[in-house]
PDB file of N, CA and C in Angstrom:
ATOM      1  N   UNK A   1       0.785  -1.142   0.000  1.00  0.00           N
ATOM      2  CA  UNK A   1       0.000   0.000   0.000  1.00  0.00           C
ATOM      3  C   UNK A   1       0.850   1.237   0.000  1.00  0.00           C
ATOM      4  N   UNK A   2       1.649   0.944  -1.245  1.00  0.00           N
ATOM      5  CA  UNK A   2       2.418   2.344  -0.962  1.00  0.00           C
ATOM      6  C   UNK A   2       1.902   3.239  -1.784  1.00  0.00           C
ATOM      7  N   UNK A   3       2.131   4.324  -1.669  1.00  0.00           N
ATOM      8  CA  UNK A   3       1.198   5.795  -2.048  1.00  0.00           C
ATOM      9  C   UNK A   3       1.975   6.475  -3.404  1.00  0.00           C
ATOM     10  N   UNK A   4       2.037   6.514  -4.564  1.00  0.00           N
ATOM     11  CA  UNK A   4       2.691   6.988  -5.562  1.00  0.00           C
ATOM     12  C   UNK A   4       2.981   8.795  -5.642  1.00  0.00           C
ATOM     13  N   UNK A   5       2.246   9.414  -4.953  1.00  0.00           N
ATOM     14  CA  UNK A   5       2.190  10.571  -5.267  1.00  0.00           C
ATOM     15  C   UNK A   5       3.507  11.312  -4.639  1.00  0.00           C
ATOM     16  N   UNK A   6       4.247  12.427  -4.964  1.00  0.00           N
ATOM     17  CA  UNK A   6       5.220  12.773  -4.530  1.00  0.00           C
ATOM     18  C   UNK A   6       4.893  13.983  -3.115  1.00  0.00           C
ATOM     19  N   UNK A   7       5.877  13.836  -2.658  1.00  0.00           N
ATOM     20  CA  UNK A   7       5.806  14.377  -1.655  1.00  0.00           C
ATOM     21  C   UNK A   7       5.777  15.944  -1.944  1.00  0.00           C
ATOM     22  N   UNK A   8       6.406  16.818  -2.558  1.00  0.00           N
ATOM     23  CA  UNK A   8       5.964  18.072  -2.706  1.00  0.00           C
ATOM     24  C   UNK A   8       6.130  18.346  -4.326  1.00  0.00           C
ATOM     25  N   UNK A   9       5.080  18.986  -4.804  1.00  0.00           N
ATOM     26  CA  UNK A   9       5.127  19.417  -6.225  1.00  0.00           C
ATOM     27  C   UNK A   9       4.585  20.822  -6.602  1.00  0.00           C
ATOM     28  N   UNK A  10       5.058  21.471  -7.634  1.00  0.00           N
ATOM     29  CA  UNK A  10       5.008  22.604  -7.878  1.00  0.00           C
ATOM     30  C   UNK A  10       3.975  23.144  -7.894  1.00  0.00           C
ATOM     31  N   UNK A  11       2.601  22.489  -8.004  1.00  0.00           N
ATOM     32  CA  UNK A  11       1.400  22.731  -8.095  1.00  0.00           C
ATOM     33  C   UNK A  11       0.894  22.876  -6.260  1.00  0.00           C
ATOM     34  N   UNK A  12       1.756  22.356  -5.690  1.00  0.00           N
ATOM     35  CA  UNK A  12       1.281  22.663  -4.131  1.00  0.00           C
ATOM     36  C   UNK A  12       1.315  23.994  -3.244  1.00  0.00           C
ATOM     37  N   UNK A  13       2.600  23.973  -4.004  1.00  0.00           N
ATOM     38  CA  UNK A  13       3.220  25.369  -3.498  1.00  0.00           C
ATOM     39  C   UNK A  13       2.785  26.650  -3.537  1.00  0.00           C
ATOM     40  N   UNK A  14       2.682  27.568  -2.973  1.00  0.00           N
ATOM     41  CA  UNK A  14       1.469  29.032  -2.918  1.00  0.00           C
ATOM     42  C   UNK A  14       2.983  29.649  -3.776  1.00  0.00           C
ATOM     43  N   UNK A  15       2.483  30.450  -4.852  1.00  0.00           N
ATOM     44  CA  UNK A  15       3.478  31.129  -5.608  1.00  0.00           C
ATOM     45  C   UNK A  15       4.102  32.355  -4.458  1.00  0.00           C
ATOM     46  N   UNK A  16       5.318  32.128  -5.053  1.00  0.00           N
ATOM     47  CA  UNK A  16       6.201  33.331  -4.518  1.00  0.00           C
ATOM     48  C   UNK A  16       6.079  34.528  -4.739  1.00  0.00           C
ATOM     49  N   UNK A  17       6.138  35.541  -4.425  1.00  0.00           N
ATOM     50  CA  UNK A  17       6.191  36.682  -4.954  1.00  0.00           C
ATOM     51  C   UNK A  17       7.075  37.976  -4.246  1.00  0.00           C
ATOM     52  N   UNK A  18       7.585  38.007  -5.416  1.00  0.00           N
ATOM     53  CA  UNK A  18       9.177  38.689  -5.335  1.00  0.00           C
ATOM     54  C   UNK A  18       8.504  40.372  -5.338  1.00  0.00           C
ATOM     55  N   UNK A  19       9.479  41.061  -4.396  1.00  0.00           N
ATOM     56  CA  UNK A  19       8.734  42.201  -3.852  1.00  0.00           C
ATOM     57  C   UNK A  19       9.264  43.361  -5.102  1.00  0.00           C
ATOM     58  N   UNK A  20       8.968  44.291  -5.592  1.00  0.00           N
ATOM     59  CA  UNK A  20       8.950  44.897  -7.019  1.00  0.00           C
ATOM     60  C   UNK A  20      10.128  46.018  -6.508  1.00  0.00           C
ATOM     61  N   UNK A  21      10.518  46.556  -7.177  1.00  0.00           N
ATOM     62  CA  UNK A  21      11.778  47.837  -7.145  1.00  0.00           C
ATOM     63  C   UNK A  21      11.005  48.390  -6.266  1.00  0.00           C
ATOM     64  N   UNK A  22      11.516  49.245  -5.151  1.00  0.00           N
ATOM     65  CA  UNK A  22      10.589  50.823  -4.545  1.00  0.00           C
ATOM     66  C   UNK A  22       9.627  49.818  -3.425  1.00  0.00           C
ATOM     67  N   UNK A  23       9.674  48.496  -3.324  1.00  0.00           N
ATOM     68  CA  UNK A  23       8.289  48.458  -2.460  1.00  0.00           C
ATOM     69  C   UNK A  23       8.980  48.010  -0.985  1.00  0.00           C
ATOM     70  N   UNK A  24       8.493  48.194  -0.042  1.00  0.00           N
ATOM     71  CA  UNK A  24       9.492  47.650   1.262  1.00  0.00           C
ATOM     72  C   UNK A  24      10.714  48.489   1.435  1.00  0.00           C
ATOM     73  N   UNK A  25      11.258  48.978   0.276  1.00  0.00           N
ATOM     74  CA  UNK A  25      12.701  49.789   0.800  1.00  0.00           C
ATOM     75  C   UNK A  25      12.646  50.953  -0.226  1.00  0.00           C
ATOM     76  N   UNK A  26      12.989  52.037   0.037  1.00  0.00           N
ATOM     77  CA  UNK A  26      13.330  53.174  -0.463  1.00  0.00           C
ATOM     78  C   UNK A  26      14.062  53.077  -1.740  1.00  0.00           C
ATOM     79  N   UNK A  27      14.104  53.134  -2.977  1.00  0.00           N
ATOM     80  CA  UNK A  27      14.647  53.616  -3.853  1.00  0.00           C
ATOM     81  C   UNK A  27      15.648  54.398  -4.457  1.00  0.00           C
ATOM     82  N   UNK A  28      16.275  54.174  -4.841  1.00  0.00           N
ATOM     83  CA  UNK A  28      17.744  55.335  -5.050  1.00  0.00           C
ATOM     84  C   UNK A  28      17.248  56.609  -5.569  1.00  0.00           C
ATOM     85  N   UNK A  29      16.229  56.502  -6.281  1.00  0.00           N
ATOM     86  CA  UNK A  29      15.639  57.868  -7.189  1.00  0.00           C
ATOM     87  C   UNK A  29      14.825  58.060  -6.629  1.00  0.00           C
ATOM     88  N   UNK A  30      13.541  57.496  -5.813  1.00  0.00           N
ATOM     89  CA  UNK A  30      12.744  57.890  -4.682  1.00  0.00           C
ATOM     90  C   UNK A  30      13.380  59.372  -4.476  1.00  0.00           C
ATOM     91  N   UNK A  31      12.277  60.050  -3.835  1.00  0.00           N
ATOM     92  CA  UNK A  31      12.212  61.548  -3.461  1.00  0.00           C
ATOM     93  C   UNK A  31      12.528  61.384  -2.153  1.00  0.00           C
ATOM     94  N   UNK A  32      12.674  62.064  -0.894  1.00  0.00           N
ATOM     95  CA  UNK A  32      13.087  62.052   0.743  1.00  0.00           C
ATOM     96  C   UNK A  32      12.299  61.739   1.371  1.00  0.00           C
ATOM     97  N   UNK A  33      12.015  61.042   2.292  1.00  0.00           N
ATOM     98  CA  UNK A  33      10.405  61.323   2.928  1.00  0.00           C
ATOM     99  C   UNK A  33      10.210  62.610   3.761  1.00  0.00           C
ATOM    100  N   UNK A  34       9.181  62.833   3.682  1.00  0.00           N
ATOM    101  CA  UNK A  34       8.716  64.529   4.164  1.00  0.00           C
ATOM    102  C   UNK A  34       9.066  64.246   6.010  1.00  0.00           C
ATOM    103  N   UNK A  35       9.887  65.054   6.514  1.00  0.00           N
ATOM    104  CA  UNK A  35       9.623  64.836   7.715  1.00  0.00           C
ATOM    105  C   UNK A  35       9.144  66.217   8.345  1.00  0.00           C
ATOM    106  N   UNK A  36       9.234  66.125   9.661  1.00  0.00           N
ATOM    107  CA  UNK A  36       8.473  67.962  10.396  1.00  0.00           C
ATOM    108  C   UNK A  36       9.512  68.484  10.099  1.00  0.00           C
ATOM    109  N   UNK A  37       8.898  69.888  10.473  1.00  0.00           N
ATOM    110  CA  UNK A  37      10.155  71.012   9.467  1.00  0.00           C
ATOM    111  C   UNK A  37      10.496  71.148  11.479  1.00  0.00           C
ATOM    112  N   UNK A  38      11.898  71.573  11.616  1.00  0.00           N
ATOM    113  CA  UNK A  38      12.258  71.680  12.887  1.00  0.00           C
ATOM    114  C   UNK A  38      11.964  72.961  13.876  1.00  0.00           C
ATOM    115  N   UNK A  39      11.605  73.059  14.561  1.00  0.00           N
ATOM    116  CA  UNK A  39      10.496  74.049  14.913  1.00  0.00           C
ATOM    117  C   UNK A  39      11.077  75.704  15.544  1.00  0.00           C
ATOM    118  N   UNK A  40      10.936  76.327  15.122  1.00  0.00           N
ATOM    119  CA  UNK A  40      11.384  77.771  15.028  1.00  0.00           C
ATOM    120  C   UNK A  40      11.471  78.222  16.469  1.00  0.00           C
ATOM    121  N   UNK A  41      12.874  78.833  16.656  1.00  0.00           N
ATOM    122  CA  UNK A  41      12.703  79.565  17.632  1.00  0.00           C
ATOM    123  C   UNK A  41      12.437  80.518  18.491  1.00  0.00           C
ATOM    124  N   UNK A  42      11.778  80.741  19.645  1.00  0.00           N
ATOM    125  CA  UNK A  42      10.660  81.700  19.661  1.00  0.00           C
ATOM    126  C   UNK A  42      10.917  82.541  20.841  1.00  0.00           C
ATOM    127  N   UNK A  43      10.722  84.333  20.959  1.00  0.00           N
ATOM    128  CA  UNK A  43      10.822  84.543  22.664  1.00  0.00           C
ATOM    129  C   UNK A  43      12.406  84.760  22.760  1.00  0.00           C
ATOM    130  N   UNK A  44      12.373  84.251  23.640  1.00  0.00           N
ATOM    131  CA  UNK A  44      13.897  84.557  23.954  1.00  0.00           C
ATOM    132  C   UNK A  44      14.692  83.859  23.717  1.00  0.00           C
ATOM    133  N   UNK A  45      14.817  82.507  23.221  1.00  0.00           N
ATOM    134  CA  UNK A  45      15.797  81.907  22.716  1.00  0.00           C
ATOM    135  C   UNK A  45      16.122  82.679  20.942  1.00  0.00           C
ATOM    136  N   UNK A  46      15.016  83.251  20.636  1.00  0.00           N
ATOM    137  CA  UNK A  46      15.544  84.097  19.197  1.00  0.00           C
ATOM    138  C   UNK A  46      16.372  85.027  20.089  1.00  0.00           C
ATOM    139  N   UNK A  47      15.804  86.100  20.788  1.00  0.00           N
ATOM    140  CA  UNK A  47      16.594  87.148  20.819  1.00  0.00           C
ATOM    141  C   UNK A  47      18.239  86.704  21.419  1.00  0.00           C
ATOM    142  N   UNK A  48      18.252  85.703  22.031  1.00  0.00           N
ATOM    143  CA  UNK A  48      19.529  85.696  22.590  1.00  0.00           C
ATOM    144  C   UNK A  48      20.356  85.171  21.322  1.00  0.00           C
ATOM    145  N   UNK A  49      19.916  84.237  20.298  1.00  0.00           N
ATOM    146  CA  UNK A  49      20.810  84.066  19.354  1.00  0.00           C
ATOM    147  C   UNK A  49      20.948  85.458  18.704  1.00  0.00           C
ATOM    148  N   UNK A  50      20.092  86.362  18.542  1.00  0.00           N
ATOM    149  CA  UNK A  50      20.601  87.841  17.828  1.00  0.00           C
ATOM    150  C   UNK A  50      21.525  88.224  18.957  1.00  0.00           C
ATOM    151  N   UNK A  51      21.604  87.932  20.210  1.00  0.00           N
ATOM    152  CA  UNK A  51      22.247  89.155  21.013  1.00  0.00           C
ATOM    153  C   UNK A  51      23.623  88.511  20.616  1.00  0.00           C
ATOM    154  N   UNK A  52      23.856  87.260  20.449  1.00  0.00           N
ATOM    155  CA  UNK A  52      24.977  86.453  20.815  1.00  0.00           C
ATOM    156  C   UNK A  52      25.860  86.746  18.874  1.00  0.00           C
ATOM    157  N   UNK A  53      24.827  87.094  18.028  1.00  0.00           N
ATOM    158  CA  UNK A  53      26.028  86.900  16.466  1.00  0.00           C
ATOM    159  C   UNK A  53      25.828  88.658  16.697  1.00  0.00           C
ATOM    160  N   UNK A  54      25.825  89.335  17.538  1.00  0.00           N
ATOM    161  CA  UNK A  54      25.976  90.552  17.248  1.00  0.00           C
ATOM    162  C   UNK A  54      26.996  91.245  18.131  1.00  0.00           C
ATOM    163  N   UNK A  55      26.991  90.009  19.333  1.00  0.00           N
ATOM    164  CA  UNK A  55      28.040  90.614  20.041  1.00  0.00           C
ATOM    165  C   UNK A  55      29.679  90.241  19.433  1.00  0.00           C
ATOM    166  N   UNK A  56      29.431  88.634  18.809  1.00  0.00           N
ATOM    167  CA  UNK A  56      30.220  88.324  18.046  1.00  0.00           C
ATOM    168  C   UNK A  56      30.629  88.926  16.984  1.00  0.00           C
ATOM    169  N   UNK A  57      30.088  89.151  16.072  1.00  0.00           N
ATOM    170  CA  UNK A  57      30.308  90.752  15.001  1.00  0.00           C
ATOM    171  C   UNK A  57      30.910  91.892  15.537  1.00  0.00           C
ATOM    172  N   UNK A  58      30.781  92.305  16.618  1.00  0.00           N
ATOM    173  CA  UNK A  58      31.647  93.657  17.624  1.00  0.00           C
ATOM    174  C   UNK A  58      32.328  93.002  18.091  1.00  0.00           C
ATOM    175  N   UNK A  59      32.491  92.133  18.628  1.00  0.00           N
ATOM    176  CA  UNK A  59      34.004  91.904  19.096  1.00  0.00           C
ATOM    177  C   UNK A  59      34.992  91.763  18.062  1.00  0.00           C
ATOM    178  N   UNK A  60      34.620  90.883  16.824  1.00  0.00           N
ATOM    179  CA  UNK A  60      34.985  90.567  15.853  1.00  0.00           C
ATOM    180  C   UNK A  60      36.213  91.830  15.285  1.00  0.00           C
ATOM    181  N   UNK A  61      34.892  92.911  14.860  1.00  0.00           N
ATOM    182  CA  UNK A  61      35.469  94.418  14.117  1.00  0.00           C
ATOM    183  C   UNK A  61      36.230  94.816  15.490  1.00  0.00           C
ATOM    184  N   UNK A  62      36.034  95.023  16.515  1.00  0.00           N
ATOM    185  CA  UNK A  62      37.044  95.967  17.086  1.00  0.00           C
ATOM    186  C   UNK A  62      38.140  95.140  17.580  1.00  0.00           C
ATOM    187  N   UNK A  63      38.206  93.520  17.747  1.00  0.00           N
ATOM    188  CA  UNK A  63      39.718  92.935  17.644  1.00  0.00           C
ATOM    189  C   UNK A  63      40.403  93.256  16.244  1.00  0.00           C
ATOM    190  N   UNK A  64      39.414  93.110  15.304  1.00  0.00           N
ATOM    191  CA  UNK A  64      40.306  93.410  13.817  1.00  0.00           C
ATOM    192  C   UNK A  64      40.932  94.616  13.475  1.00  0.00           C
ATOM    193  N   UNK A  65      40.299  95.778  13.926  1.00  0.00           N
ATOM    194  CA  UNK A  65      40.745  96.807  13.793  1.00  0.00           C
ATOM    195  C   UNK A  65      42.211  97.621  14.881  1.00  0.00           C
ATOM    196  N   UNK A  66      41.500  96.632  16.106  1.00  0.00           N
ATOM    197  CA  UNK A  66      43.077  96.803  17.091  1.00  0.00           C
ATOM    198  C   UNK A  66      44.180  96.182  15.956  1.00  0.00           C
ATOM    199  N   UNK A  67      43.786  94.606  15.769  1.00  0.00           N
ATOM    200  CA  UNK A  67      45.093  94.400  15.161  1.00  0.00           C
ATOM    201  C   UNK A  67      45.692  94.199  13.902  1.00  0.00           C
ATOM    202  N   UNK A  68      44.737  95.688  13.277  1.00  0.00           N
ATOM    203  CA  UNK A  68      45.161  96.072  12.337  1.00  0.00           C
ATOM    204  C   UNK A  68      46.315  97.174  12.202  1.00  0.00           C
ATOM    205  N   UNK A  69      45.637  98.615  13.140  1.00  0.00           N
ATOM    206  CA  UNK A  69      46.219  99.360  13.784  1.00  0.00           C
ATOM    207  C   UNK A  69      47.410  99.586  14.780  1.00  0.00           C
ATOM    208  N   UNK A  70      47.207  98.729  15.607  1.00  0.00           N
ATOM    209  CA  UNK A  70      48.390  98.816  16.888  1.00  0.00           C
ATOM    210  C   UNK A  70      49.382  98.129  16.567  1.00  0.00           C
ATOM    211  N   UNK A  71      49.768  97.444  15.541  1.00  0.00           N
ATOM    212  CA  UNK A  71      51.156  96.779  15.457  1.00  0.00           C
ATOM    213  C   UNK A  71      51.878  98.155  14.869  1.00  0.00           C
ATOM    214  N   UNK A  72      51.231  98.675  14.025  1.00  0.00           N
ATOM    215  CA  UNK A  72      52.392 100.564  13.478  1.00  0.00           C
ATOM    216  C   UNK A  72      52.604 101.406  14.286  1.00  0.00           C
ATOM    217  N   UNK A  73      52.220 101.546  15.694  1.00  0.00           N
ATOM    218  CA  UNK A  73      52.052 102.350  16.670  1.00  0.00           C
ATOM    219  C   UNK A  73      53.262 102.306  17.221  1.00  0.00           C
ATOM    220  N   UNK A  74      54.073 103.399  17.925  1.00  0.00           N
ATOM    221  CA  UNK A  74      54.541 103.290  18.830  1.00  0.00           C
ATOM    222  C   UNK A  74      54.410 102.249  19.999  1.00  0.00           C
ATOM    223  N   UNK A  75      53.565 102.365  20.721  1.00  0.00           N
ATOM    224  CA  UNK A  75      53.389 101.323  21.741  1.00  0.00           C
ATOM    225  C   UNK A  75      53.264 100.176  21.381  1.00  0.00           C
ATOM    226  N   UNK A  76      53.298  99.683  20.522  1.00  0.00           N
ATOM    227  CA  UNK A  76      53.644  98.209  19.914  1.00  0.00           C
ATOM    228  C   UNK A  76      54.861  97.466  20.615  1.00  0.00           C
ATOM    229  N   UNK A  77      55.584  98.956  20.459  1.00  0.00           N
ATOM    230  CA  UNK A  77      57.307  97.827  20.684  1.00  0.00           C
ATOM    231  C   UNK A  77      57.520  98.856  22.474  1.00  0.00           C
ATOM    232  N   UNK A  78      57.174 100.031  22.852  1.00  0.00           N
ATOM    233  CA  UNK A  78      57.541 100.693  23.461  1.00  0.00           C
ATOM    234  C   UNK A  78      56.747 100.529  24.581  1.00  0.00           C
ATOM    235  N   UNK A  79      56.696  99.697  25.093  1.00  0.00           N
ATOM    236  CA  UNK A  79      55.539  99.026  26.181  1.00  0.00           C
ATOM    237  C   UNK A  79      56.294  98.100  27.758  1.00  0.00           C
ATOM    238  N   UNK A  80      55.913  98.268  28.502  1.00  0.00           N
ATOM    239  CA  UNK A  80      56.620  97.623  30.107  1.00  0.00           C
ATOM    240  C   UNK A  80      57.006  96.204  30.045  1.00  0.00           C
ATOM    241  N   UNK A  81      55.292  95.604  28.905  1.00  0.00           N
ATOM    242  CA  UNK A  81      56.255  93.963  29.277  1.00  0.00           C
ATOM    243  C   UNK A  81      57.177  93.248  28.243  1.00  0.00           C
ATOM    244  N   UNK A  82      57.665  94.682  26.881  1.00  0.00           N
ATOM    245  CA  UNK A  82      58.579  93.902  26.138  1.00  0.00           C
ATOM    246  C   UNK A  82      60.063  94.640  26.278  1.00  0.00           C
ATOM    247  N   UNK A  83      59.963  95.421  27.383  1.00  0.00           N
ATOM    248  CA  UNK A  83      61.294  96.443  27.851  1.00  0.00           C
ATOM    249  C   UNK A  83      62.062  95.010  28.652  1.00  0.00           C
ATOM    250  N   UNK A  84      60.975  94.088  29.658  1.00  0.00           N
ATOM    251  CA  UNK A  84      62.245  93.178  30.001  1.00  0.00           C
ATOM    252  C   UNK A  84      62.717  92.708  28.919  1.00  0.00           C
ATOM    253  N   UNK A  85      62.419  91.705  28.119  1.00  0.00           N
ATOM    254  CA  UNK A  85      62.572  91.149  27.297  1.00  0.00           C
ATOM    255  C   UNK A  85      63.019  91.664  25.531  1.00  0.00           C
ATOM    256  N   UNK A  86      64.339  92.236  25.536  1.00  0.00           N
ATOM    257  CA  UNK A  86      64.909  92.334  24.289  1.00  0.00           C
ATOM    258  C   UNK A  86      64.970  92.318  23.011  1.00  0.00           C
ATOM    259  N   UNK A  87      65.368  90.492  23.189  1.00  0.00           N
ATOM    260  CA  UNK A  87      65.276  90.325  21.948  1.00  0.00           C
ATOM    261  C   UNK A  87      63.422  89.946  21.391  1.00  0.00           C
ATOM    262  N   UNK A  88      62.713  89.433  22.304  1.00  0.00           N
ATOM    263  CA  UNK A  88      61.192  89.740  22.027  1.00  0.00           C
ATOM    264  C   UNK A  88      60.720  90.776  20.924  1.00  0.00           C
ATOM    265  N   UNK A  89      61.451  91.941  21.799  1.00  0.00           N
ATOM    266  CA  UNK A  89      60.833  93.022  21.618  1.00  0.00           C
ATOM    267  C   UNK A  89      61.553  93.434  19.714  1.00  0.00           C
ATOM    268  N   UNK A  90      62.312  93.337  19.473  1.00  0.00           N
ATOM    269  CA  UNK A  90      63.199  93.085  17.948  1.00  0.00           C
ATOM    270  C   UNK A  90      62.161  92.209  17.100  1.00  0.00           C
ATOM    271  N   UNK A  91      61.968  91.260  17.663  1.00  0.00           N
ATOM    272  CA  UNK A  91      60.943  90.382  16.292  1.00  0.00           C
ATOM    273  C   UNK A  91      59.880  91.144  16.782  1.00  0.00           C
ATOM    274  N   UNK A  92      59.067  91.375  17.895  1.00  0.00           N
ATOM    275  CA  UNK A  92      57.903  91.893  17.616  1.00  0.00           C
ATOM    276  C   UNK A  92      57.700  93.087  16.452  1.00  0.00           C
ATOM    277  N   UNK A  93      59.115  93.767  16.499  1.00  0.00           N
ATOM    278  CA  UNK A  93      59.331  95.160  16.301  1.00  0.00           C
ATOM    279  C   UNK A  93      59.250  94.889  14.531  1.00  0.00           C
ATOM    280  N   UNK A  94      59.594  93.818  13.765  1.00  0.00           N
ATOM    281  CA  UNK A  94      59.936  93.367  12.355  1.00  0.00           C
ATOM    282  C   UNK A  94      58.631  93.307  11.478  1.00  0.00           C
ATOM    283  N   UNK A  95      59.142  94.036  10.626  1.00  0.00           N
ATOM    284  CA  UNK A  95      57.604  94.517   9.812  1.00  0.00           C
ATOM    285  C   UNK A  95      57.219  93.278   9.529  1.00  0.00           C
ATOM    286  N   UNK A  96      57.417  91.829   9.282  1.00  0.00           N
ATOM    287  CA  UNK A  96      56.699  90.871   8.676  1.00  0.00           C
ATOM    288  C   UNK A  96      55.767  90.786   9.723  1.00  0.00           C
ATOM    289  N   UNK A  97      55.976  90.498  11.165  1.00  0.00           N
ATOM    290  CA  UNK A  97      55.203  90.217  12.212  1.00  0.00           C
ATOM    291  C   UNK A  97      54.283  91.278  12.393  1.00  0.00           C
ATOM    292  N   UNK A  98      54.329  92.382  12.176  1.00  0.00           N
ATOM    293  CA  UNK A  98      53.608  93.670  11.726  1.00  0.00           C
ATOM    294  C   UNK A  98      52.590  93.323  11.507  1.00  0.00           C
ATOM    295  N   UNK A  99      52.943  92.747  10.116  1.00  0.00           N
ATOM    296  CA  UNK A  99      52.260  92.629   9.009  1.00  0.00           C
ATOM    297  C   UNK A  99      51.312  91.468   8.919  1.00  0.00           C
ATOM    298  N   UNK A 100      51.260  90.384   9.457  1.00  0.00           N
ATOM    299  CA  UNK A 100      51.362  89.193   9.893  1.00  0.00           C
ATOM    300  C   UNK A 100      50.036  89.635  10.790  1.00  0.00           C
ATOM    301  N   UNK A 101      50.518  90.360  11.840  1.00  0.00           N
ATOM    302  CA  UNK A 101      49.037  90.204  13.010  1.00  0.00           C
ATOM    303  C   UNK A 101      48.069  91.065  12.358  1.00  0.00           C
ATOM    304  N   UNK A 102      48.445  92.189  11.501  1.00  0.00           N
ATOM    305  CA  UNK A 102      47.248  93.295  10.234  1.00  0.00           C
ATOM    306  C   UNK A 102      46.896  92.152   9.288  1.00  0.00           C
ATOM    307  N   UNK A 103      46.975  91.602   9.216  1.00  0.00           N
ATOM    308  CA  UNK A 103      46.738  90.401   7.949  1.00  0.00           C
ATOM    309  C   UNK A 103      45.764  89.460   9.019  1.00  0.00           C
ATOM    310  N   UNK A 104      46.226  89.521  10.257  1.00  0.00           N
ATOM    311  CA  UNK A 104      44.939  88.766  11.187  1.00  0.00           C
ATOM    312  C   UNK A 104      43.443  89.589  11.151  1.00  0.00           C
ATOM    313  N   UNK A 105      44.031  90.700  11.424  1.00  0.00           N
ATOM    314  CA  UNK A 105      43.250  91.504  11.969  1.00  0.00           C
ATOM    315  C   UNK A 105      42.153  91.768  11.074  1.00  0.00           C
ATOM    316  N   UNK A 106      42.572  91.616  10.155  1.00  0.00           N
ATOM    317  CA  UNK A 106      41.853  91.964   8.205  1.00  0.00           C
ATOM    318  C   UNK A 106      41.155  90.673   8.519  1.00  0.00           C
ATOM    319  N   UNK A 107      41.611  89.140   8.988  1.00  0.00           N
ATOM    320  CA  UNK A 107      40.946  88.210   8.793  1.00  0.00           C
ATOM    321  C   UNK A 107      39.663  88.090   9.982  1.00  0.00           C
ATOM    322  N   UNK A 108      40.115  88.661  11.163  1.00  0.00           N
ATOM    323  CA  UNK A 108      39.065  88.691  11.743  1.00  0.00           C
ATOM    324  C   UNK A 108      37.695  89.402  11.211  1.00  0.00           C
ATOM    325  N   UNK A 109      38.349  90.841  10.840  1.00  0.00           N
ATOM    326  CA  UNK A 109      37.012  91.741  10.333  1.00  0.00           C
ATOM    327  C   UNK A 109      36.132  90.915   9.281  1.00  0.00           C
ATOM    328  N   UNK A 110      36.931  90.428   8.766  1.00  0.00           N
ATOM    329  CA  UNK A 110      36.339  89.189   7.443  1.00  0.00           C
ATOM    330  C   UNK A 110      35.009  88.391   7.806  1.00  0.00           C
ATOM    331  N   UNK A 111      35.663  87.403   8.698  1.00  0.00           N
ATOM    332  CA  UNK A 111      35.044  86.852   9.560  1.00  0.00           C
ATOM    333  C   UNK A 111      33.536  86.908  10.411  1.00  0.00           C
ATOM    334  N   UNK A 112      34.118  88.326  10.966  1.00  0.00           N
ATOM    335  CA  UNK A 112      32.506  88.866  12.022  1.00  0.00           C
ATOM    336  C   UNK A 112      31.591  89.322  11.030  1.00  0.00           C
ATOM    337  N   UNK A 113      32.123  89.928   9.774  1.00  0.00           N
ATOM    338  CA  UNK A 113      30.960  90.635   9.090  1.00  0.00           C
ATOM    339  C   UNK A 113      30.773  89.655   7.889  1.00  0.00           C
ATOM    340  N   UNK A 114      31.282  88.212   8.117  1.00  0.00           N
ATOM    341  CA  UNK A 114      30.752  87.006   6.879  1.00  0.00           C
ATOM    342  C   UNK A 114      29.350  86.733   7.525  1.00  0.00           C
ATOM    343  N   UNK A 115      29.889  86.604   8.558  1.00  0.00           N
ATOM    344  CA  UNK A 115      28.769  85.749   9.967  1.00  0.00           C
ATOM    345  C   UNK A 115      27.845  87.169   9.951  1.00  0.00           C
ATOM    346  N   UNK A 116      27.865  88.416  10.214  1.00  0.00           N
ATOM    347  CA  UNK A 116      26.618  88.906  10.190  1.00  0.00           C
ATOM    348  C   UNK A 116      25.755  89.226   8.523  1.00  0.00           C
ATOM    349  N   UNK A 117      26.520  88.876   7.801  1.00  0.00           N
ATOM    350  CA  UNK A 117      25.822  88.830   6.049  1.00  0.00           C
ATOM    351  C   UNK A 117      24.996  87.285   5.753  1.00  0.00           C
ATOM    352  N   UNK A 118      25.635  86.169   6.917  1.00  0.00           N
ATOM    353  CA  UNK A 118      25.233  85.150   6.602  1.00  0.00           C
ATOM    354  C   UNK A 118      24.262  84.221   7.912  1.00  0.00           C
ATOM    355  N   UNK A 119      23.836  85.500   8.523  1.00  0.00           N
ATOM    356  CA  UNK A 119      22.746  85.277   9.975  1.00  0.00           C
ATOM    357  C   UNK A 119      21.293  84.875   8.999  1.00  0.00           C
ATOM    358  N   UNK A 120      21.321  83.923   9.848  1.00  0.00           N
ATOM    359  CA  UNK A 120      19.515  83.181   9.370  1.00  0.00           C
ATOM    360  C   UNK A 120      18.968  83.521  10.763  1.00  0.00           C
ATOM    361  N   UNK A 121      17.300  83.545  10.791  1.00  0.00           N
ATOM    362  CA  UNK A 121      16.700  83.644  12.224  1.00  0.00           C
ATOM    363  C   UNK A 121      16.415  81.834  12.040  1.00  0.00           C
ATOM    364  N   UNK A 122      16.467  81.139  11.633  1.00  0.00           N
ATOM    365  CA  UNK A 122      16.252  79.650  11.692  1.00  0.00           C
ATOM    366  C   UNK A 122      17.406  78.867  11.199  1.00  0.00           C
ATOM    367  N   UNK A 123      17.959  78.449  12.317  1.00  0.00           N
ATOM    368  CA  UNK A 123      19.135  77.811  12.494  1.00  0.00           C
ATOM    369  C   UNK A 123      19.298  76.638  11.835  1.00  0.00           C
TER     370      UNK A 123
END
């Protein structure tokens, strides 16, 4: 009484089905999914970010402009704490180093007034 029929055949089987480009997983060309936009700041956490890129912008210009200015000055080299110190006072005194901290000073001003041309109120 043995039974001829096979034990599994193609006709038994529930068809497969293979999941299509884009379905279950994101797509390479798919668009982003929309998420919440991140929520604006309001009250006083705005104003303190204005107080904070504006104080940064003034400090900015008036370090740049010190050290643009005060390296040509007299008191550059003619000052108490480079009288101990000599030979200090010789390289400080050398126009490259001059030139060098005015070339900072230019980079700072750069700097504070990139950051206030490039202030967003939404961070």
């Amino acid at each position: 009484m043995t039974d001829h029929t096979p034990l599994s055949s193609a006709t038994d089987k529930a068809p497969e089905t293979q999941p299509s480009i884009g379905q279950g997983r994101a797509a390479l060309l798919d668009p982003p999914l929309q998420s919440a936009p991140p929520p604006t700041p309001r009250g006083v956490q705005l104003w303190m970010h204005r107080l904070s890129v504006f104080l940064f912008v003034l400090i900015s210009a008036v370090a740049g402009v010190l050290l643009i200015i005060l390296p040509w000055t007299p008191e550059w080299t003619d000052n108490y704490l480079l009288l101990q110190f000599p030979s200090l006072r010789t390289f400080v005194a050398n126009g490259f180093f001059r030139g060098f901290c005015s070339g900072l000073g230019l980079l700072d001003i750069w700097i504070g007034f990139w950051e206030a041309l490039h202030y967003h109120e939404h961070p």
